[in-house]
N, C-alpha and C. Protein backbone atom coordinates (compact mmCIF):
# COMPACT_ATOMS: atom_id res chain seq x y z
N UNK A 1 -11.58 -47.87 -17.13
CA UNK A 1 -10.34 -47.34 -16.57
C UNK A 1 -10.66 -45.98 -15.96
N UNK A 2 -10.63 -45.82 -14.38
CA UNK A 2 -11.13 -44.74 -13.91
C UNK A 2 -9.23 -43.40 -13.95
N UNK A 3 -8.66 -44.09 -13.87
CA UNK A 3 -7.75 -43.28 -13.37
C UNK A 3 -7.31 -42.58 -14.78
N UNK A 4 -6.98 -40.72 -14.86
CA UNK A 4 -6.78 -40.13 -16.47
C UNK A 4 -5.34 -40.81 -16.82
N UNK A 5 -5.19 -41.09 -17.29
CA UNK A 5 -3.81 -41.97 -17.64
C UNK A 5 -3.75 -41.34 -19.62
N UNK A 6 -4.41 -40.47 -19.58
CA UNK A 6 -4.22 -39.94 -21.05
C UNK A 6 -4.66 -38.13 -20.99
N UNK A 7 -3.83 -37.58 -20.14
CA UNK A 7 -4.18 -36.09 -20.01
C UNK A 7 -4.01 -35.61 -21.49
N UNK A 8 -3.40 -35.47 -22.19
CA UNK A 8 -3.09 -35.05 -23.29
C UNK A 8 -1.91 -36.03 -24.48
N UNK A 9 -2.30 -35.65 -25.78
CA UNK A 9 -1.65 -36.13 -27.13
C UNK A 9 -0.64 -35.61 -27.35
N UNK A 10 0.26 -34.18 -26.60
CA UNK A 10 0.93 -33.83 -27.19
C UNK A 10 1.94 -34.17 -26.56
N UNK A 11 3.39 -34.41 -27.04
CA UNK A 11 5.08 -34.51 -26.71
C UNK A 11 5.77 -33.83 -26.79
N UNK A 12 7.01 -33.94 -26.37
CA UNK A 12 7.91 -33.32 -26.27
C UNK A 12 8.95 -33.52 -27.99
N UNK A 13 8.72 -34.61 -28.05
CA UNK A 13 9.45 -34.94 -29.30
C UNK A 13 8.98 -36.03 -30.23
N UNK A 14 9.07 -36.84 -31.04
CA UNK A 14 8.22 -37.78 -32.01
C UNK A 14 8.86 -38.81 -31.74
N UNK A 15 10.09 -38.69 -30.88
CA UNK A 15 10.24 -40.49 -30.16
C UNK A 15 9.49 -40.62 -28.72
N UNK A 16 9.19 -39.67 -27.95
CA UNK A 16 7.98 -39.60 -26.87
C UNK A 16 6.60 -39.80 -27.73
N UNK A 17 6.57 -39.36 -28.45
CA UNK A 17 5.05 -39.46 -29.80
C UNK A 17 5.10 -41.25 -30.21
N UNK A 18 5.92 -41.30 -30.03
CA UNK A 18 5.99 -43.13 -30.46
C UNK A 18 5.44 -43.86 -29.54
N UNK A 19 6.42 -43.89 -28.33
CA UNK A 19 6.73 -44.05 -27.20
C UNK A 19 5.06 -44.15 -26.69
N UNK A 20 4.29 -43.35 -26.49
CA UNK A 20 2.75 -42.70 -26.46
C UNK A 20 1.92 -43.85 -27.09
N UNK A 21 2.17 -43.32 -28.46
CA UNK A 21 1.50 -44.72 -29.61
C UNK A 21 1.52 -45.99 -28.90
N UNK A 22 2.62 -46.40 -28.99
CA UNK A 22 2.93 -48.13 -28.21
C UNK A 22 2.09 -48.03 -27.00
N UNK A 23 2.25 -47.12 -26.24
CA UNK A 23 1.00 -47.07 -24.85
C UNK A 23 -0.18 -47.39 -25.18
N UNK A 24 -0.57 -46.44 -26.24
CA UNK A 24 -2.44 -46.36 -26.75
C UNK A 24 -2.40 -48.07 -27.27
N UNK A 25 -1.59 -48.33 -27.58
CA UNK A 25 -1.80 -50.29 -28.09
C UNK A 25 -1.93 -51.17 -27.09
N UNK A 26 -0.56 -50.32 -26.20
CA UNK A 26 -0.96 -52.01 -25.08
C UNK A 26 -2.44 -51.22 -24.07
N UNK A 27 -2.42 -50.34 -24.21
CA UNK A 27 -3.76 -49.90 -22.93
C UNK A 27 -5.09 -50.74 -24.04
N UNK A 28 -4.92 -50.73 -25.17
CA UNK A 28 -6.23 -50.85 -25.94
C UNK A 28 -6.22 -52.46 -26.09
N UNK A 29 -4.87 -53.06 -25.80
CA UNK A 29 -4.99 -54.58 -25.56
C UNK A 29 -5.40 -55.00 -24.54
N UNK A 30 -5.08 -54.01 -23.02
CA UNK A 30 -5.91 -54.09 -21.58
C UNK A 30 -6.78 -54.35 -21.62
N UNK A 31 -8.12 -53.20 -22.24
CA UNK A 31 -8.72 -53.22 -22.35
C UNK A 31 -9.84 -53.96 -22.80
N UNK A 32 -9.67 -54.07 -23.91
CA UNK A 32 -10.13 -55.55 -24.59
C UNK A 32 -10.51 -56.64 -23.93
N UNK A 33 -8.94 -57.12 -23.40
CA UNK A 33 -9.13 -58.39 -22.84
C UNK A 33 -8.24 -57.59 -21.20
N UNK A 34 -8.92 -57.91 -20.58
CA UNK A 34 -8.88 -57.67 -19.35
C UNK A 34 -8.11 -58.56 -18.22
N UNK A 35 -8.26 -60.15 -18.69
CA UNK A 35 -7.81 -60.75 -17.66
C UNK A 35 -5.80 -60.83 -18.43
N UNK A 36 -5.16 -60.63 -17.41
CA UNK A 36 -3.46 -60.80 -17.36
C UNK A 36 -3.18 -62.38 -17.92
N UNK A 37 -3.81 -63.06 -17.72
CA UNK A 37 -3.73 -64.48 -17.40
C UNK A 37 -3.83 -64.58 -18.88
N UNK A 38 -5.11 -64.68 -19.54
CA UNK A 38 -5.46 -64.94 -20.99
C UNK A 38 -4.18 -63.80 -21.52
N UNK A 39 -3.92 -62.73 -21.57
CA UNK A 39 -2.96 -61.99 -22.64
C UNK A 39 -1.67 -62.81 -22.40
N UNK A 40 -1.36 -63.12 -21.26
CA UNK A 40 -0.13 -63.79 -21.05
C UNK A 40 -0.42 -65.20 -21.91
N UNK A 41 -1.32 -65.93 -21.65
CA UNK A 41 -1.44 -67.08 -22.82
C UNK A 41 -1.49 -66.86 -24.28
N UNK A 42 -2.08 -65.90 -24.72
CA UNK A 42 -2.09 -65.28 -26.35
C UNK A 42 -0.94 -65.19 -26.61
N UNK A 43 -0.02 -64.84 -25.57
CA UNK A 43 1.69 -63.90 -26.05
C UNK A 43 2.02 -65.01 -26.76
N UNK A 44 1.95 -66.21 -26.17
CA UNK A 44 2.89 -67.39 -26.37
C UNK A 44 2.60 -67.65 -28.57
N UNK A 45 1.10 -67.38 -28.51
CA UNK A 45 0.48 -67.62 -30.07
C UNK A 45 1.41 -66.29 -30.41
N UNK A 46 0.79 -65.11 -30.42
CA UNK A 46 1.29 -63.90 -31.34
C UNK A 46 2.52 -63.66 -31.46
N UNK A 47 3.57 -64.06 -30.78
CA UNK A 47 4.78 -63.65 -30.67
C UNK A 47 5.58 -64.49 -31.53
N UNK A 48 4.89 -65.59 -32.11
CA UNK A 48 5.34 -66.48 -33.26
C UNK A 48 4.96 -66.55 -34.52
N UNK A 49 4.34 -65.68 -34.75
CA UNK A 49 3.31 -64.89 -35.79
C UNK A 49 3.55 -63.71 -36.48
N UNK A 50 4.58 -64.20 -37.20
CA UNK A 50 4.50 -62.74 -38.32
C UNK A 50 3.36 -62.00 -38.64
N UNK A 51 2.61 -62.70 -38.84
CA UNK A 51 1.29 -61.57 -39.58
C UNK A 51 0.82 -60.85 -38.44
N UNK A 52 0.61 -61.69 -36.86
CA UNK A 52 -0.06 -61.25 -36.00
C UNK A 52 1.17 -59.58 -35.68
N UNK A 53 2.57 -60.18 -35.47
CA UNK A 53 2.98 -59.10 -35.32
C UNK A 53 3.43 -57.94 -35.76
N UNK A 54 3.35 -57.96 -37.50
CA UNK A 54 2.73 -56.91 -38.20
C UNK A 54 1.62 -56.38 -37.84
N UNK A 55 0.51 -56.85 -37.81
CA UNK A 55 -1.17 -56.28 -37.42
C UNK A 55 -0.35 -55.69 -36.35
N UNK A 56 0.45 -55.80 -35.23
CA UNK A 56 0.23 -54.89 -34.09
C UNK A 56 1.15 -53.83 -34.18
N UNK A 57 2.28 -53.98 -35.01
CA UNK A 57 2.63 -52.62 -35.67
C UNK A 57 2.28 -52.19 -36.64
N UNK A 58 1.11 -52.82 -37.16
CA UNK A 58 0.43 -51.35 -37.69
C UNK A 58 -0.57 -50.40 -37.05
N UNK A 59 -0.92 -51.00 -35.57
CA UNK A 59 -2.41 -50.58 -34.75
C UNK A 59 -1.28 -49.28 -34.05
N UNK A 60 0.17 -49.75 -33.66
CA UNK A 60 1.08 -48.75 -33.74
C UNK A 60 1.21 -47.35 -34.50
N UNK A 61 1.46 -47.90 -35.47
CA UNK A 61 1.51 -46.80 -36.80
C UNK A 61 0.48 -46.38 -36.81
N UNK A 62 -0.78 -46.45 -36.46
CA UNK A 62 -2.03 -45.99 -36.34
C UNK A 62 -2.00 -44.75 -35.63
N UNK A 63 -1.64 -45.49 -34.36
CA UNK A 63 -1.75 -44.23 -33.14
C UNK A 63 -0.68 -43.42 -33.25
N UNK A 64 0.34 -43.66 -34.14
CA UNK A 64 1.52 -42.70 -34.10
C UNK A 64 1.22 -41.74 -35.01
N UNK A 65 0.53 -41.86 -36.19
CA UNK A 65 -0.24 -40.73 -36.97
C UNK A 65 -1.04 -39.59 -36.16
N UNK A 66 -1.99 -40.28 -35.51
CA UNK A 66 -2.40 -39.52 -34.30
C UNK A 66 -2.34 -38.82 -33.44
N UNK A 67 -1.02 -39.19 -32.56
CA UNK A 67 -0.57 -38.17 -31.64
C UNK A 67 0.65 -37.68 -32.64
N UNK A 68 0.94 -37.74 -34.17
CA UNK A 68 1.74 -36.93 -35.04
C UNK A 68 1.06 -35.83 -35.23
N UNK A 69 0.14 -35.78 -35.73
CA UNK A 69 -1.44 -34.60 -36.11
C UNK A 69 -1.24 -33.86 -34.68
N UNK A 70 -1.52 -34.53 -33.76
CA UNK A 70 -2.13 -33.42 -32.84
C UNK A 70 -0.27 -32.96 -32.49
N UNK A 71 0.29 -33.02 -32.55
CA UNK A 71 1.70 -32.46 -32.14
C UNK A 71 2.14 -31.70 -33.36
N UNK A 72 1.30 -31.41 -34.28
CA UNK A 72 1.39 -30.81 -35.37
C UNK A 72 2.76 -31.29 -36.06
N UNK A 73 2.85 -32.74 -36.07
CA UNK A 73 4.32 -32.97 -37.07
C UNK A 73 5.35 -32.37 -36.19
N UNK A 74 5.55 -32.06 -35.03
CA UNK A 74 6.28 -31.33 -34.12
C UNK A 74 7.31 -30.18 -35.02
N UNK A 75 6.71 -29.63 -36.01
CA UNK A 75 7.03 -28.01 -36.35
C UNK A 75 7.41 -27.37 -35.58
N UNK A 76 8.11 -26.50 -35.49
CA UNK A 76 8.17 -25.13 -35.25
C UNK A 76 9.05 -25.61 -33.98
């Protein structure tokens, strides 16, 4: 991915901090798998899949810890 599409971790608020998170998931699902075609065929499996769609809110909750830290818990 040439273009910066991730200048910085920090927000304005911890629903933009979410908001962010969910980005870092689907860019890291782009990534992965690259072709549109195959993710669009997976949707049809995961989207009927409890477990699958837990695992992807937790890869969520992952990245939302993440840009939580660097936004320092949005203190102050």
């Amino acid at each position: 991915m040439a273009e910066n599409w991730l200048p910085s971790l920090k927000t304005a608020t911890p629903q933009e901090g979410f908001e962010l998170a969910t980005k870092l998931a689907r860019v890291g699902v782009k990534l992965t798998q690259p072709s549109a075609d195959v993710r669009d065929k997976l949707r049809a499996t995961y989207e009927q899949d409890a477990a699958q769609l837990i695992a992807s809110s937790q890869v969520i909750a992952i990245h939302f810890q993440t840009v939580a830290a660097a936004n320092d818990y949005w203190r102050g």
